[in-house]
Protein backbone atom coordinates (compact mmCIF):
# COMPACT_ATOMS: atom_id res chain seq x y z
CA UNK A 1 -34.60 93.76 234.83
CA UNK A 2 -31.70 93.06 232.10
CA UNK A 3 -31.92 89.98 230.74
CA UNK A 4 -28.52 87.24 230.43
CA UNK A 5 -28.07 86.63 226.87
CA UNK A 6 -25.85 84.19 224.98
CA UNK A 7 -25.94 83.28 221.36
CA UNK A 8 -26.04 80.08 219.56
CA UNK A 9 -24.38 79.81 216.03
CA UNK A 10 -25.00 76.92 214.51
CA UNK A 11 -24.54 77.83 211.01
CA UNK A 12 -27.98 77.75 209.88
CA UNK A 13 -28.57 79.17 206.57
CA UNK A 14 -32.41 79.95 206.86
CA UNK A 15 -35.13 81.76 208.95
CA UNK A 16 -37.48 78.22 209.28
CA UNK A 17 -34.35 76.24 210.30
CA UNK A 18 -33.26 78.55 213.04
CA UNK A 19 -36.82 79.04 214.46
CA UNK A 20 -36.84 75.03 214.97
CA UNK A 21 -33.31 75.21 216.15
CA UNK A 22 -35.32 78.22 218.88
CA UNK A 23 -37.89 75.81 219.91
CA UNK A 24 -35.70 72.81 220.19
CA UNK A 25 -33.62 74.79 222.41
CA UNK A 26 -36.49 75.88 224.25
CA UNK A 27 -37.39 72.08 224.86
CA UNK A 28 -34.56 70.68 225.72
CA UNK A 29 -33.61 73.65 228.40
CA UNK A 30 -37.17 73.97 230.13
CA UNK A 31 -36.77 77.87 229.57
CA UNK A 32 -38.57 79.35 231.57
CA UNK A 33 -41.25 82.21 231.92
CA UNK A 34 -39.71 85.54 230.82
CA UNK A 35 -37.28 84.03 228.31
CA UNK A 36 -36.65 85.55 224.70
CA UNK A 37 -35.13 83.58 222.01
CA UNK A 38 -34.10 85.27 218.84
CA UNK A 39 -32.66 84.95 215.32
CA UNK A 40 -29.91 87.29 213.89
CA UNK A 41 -28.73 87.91 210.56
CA UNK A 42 -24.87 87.23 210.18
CA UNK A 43 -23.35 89.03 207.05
CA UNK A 44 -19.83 89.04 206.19
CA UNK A 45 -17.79 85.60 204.46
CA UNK A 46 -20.13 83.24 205.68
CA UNK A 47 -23.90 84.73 205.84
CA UNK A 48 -26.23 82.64 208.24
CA UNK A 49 -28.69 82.81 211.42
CA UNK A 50 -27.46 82.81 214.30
CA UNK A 51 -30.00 82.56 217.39
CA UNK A 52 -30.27 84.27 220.92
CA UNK A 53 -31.35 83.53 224.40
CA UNK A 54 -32.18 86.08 226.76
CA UNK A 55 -32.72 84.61 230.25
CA UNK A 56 -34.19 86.41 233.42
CA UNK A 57 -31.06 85.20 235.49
CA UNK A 58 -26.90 84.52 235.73
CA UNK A 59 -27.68 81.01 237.11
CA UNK A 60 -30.10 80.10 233.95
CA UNK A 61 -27.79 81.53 231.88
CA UNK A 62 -24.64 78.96 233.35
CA UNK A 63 -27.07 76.10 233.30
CA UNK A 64 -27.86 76.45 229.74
CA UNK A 65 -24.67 77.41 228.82
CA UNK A 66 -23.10 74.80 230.04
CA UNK A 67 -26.25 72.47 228.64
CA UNK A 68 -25.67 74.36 225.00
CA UNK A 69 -21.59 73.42 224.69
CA UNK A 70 -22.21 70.10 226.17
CA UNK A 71 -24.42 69.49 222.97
CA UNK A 72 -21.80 70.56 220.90
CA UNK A 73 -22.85 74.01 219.79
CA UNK A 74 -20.68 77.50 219.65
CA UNK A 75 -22.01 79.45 222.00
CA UNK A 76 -20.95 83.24 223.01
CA UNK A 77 -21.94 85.55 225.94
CA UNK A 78 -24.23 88.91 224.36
CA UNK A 79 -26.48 89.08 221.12
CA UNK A 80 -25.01 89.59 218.13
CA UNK A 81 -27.06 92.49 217.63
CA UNK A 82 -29.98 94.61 219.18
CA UNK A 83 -32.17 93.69 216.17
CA UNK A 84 -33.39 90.15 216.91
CA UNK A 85 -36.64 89.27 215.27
CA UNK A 86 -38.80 87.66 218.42
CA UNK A 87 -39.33 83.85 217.93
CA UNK A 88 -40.45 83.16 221.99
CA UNK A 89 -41.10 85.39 223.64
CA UNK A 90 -43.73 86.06 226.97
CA UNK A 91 -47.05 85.45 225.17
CA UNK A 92 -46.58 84.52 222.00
CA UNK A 93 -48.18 80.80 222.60
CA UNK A 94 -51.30 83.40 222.75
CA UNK A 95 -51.43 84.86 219.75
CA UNK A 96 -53.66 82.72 217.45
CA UNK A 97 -56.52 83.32 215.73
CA UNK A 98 -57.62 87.11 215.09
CA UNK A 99 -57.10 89.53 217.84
CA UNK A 100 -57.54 93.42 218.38
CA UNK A 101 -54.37 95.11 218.84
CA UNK A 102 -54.96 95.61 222.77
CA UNK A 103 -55.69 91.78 222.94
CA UNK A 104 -52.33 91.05 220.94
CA UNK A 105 -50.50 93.67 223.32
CA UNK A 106 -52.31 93.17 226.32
CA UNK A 107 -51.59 89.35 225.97
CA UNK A 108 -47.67 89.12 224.73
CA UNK A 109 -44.55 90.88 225.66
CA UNK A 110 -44.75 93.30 221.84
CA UNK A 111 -44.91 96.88 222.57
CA UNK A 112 -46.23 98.05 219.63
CA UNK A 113 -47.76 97.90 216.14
CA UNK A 114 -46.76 99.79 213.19
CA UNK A 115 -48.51 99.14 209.70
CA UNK A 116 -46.08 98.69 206.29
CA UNK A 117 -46.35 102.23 204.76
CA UNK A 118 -48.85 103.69 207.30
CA UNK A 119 -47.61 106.70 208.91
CA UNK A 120 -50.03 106.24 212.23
CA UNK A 121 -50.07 103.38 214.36
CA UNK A 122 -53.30 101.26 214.22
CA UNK A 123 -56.08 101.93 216.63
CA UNK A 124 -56.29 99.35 219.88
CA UNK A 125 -59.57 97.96 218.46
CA UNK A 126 -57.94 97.34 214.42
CA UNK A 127 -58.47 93.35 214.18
CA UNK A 128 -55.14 91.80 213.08
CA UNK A 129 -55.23 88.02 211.47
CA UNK A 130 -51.99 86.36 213.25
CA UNK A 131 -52.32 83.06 211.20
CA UNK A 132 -50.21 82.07 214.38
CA UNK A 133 -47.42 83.32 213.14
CA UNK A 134 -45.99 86.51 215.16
CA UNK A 135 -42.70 87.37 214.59
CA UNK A 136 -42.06 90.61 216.07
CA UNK A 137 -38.12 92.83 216.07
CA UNK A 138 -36.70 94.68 218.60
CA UNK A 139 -36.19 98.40 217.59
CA UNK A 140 -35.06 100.97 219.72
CA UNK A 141 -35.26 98.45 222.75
CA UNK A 142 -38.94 98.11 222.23
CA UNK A 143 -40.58 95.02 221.06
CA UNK A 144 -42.25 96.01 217.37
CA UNK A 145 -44.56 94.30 215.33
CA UNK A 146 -44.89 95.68 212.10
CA UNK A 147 -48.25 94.42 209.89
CA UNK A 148 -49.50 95.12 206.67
CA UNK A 149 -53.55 95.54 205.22
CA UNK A 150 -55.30 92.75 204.77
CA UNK A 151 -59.08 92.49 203.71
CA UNK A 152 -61.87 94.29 205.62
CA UNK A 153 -59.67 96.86 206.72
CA UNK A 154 -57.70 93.92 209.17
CA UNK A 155 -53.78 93.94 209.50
CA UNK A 156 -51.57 90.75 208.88
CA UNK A 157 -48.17 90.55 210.37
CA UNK A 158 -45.85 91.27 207.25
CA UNK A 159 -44.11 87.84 208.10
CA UNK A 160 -45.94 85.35 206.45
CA UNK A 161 -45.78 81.54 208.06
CA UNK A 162 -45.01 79.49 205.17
CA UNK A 163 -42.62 82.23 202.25
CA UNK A 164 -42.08 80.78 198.82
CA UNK A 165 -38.78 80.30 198.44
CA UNK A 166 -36.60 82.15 196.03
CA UNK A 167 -37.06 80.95 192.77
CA UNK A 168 -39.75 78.33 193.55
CA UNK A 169 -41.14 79.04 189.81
CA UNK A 170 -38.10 78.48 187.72
């Protein structure tokens, strides 16, 4: 099934601040089973996050279209890219704790695992330590969650919940 997608710029500046803007939107629209909402990364004069909406139907897609400009926000038909890193998505509200790789794929709509620097994918029964905090990209039109090693030969996902900021130190 192709999903109805329309995207959301609201001139957000920042990852954190576009993933509340995602869950706001998610609110406030009832969105329902099957939906994706993503962030993009907007280069160019004016660099910022924009934020997508993939909907399992046309009528969805009107309602919260029309529910989206009605709060005053631009809003455009398509994603601005085919690389949206996965904010909701089906399953993610599952993902806590640590899981084996089938129970994180089995569970959520991700396709696959790929480790930072490994050149083989991890094994279904590889224990990865969400911290409840999955944030998955589309590659390739496959849903890919790429991890890192952690201790006791676990993965992470390479997105950590709470970054330092740039320059915290100084």
């Amino acid at each position: 099934m192709t999903p109805y997608v329309l995207t959301v710029d609201a001139g957000i500046r920042d990852l954190r601040a576009a993933d509340h803007l995602l869950h706001a939107l998610a609110a406030e629209l009832a969105l329902p089973e099957g939906a994706f909402g993503c962030t993009h990364l907007v280069r160019g004069d004016r660099p910022r996050v924009a934020v997508s909406l993939a909907l399992p139907s046309s009528p969805l897609l009107r309602t919260a279209l029309e529910g989206l400009t009605a709060r005053g926000h631009e809003v455009s038909d398509g994603a601005p890219d085919a690389i949206g890193r996965a904010v909701i998505y089906p399953g993610v509200e599952s993902l806590t704790g640590t899981l084996t790789i089938a129970e994180l794929l089995g569970r959520s709509a991700i396709d696959r695992v790929t480790v930072l620097g490994g050149a083989a994918q991890p094994g279904p029964g590889t224990t990865i330590v969400t911290r409840s905090h999955v944030r998955p990209q589309w590659q390739d039109g496959a849903l890919v969650l790429t991890a890192m090693p952690a201790a006791h030969g676990s993965l992470v996902p390479f997105e950590v919940p709470d970054p330092t900021p740039c320059c915290a130190d100084h």
